[in-house]
C-alpha atoms as a PDB file:
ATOM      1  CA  UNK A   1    -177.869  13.969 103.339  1.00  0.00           C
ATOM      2  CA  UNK A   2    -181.913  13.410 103.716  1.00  0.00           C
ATOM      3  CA  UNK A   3    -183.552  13.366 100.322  1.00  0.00           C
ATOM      4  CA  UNK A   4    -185.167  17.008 100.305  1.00  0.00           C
ATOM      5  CA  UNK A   5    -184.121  20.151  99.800  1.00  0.00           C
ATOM      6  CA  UNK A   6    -182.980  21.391 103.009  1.00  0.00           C
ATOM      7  CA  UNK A   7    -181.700  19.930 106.031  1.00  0.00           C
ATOM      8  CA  UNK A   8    -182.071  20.311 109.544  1.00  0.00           C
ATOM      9  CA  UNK A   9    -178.929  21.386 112.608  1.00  0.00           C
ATOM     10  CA  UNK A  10    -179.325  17.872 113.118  1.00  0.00           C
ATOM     11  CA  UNK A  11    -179.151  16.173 109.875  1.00  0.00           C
ATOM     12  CA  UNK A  12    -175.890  18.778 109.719  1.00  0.00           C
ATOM     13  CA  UNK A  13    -174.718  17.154 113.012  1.00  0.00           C
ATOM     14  CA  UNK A  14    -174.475  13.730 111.886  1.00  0.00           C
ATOM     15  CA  UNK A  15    -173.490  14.695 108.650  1.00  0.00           C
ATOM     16  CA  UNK A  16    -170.065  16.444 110.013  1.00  0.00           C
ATOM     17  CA  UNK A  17    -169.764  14.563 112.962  1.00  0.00           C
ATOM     18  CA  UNK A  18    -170.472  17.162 115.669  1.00  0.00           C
ATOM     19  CA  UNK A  19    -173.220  18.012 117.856  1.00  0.00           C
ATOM     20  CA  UNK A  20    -175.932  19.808 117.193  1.00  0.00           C
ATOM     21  CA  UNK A  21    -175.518  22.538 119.162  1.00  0.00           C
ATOM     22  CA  UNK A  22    -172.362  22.992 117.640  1.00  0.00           C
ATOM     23  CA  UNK A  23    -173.811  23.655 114.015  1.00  0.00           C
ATOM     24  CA  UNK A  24    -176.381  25.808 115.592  1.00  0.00           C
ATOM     25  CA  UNK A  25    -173.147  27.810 117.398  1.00  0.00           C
ATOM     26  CA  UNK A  26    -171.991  27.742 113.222  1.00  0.00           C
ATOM     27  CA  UNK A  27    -175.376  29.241 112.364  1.00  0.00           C
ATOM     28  CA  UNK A  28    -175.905  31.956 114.708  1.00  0.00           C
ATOM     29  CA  UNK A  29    -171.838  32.879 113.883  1.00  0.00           C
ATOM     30  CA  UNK A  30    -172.756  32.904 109.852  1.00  0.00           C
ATOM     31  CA  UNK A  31    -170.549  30.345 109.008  1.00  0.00           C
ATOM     32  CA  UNK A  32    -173.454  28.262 108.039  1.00  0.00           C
ATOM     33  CA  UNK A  33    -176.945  29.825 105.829  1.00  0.00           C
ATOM     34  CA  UNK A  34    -179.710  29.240 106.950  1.00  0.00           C
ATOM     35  CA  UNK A  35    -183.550  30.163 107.268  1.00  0.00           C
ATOM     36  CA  UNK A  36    -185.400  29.698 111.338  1.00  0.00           C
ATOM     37  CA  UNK A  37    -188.628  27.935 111.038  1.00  0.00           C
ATOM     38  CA  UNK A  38    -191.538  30.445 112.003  1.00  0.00           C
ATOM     39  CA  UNK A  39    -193.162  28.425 114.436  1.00  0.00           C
ATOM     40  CA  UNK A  40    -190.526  27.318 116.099  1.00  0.00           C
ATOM     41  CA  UNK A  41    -187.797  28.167 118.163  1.00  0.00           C
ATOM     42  CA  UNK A  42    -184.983  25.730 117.592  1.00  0.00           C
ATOM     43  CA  UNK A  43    -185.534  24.580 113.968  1.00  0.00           C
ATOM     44  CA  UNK A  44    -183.082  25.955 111.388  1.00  0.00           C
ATOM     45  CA  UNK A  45    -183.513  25.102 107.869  1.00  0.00           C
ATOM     46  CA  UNK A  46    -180.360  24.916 105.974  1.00  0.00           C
ATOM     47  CA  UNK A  47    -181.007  24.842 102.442  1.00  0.00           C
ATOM     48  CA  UNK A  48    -178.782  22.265 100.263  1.00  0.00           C
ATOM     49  CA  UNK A  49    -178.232  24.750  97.255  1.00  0.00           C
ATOM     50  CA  UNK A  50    -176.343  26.743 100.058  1.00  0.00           C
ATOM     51  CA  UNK A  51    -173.691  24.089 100.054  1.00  0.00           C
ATOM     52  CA  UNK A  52    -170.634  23.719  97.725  1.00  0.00           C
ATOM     53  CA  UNK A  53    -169.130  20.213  97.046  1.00  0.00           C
ATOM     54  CA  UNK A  54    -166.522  20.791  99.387  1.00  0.00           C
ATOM     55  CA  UNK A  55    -168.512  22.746 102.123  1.00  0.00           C
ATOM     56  CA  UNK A  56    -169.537  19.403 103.982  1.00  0.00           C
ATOM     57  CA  UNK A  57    -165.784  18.049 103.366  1.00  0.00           C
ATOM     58  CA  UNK A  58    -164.787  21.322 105.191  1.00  0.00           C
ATOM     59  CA  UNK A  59    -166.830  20.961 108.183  1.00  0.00           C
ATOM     60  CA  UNK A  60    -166.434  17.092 109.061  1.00  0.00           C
ATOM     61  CA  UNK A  61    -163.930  15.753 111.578  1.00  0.00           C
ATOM     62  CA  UNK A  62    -160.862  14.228 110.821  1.00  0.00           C
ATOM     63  CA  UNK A  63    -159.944  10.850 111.879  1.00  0.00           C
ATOM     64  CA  UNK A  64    -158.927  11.717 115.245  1.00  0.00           C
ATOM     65  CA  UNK A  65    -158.459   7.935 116.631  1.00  0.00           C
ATOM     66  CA  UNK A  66    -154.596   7.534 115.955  1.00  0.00           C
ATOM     67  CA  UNK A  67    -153.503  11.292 116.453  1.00  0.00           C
ATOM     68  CA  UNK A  68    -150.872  13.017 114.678  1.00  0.00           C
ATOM     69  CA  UNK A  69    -148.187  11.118 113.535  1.00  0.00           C
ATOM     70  CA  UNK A  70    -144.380  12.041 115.827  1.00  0.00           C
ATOM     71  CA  UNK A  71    -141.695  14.421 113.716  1.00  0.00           C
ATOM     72  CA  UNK A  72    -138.029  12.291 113.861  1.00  0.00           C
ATOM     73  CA  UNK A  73    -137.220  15.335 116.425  1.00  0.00           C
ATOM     74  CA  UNK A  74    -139.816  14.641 118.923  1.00  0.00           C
ATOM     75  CA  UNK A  75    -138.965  11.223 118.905  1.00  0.00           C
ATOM     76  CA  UNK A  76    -135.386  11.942 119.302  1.00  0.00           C
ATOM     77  CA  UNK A  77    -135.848  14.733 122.276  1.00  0.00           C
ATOM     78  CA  UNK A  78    -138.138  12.065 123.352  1.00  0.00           C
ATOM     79  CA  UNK A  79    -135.365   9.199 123.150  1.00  0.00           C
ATOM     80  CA  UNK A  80    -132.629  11.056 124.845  1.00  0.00           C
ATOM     81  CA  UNK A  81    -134.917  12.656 128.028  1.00  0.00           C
ATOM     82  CA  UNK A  82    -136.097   9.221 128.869  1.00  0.00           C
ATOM     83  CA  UNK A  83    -135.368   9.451 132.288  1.00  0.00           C
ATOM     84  CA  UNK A  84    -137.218  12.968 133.088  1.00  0.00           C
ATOM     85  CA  UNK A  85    -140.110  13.705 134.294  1.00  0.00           C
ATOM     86  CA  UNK A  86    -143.412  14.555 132.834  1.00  0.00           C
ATOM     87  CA  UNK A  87    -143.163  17.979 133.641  1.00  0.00           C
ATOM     88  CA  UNK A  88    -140.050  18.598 131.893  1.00  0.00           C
ATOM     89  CA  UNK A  89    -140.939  16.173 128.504  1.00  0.00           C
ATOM     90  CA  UNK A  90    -144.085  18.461 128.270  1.00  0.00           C
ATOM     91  CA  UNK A  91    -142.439  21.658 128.427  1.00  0.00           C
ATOM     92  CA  UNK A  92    -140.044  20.050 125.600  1.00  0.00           C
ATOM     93  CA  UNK A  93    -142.594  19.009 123.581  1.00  0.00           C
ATOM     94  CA  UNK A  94    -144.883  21.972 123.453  1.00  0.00           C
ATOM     95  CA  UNK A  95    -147.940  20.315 120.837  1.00  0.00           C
ATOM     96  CA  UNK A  96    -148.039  17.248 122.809  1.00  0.00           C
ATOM     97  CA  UNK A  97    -150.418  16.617 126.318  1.00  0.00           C
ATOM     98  CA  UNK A  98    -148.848  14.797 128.888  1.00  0.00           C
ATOM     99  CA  UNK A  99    -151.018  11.365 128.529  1.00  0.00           C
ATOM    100  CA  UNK A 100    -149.794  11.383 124.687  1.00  0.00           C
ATOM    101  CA  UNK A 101    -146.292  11.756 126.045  1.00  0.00           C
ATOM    102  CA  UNK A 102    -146.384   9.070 128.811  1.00  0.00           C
ATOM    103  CA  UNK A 103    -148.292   6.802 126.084  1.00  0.00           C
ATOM    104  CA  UNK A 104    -145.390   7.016 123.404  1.00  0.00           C
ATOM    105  CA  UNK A 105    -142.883   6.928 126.032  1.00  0.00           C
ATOM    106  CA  UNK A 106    -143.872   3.552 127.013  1.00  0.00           C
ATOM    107  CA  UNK A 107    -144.280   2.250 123.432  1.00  0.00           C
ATOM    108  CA  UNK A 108    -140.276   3.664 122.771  1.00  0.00           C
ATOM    109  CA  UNK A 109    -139.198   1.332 126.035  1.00  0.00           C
ATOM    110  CA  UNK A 110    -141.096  -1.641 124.533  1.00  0.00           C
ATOM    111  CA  UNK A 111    -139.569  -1.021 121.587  1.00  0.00           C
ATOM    112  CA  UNK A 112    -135.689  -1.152 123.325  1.00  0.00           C
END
């Protein structure tokens, strides 16, 4: 955080990890205290003292870059349908997009 004792939507942004209209969205929903600047517009101060040690924790994205790890039963629905579709994989595998299907689908044949 910026050495003061408030923060700006901004400072929030990088902070979490998400843009800052997205912590505005957070302010305007109460989710997130804060005070508008007088003057202007588009300036939310969001006081520190607002914050508990966890409350930035909370807010930030997780590591998205690998994805969620595959259950032993999607792997095994994924094993035996090898020679369906996409169509019908995605229907069996309802948490799963079909680019994250096709992707682990071609690792499993590498792996054969």
């Amino acid at each position: 955080m910026v050495d003061r004792s408030y923060c700006t939507a901004a400072d929030m942004a990088r902070e979490t990890g998400y843009h800052r209209s997205t912590v505005v969205g957070w302010i305007k929903a109460g989710r997130i205290r804060s005070v508008k600047k007088r003057t202007s517009r588009s300036v939310y101060r969001i006081y520190q003292k607002y914050f508990a040690t966890g409350f930035i924790k909370k807010l930030k994205k997780s590591d998205r870059r690998h994805g969620t790890t595959w259950t032993a039963a999607e792997l095994c629905v994924l094993g035996n349908n090898m020679g369906k579709g996409l169509d019908s994989l995605t229907a069996m595998l309802p948490g799963r997009t079909r680019s994250a299907i096709c992707v682990r689908r071609s690792r499993e044949r590498r792996r054969q």
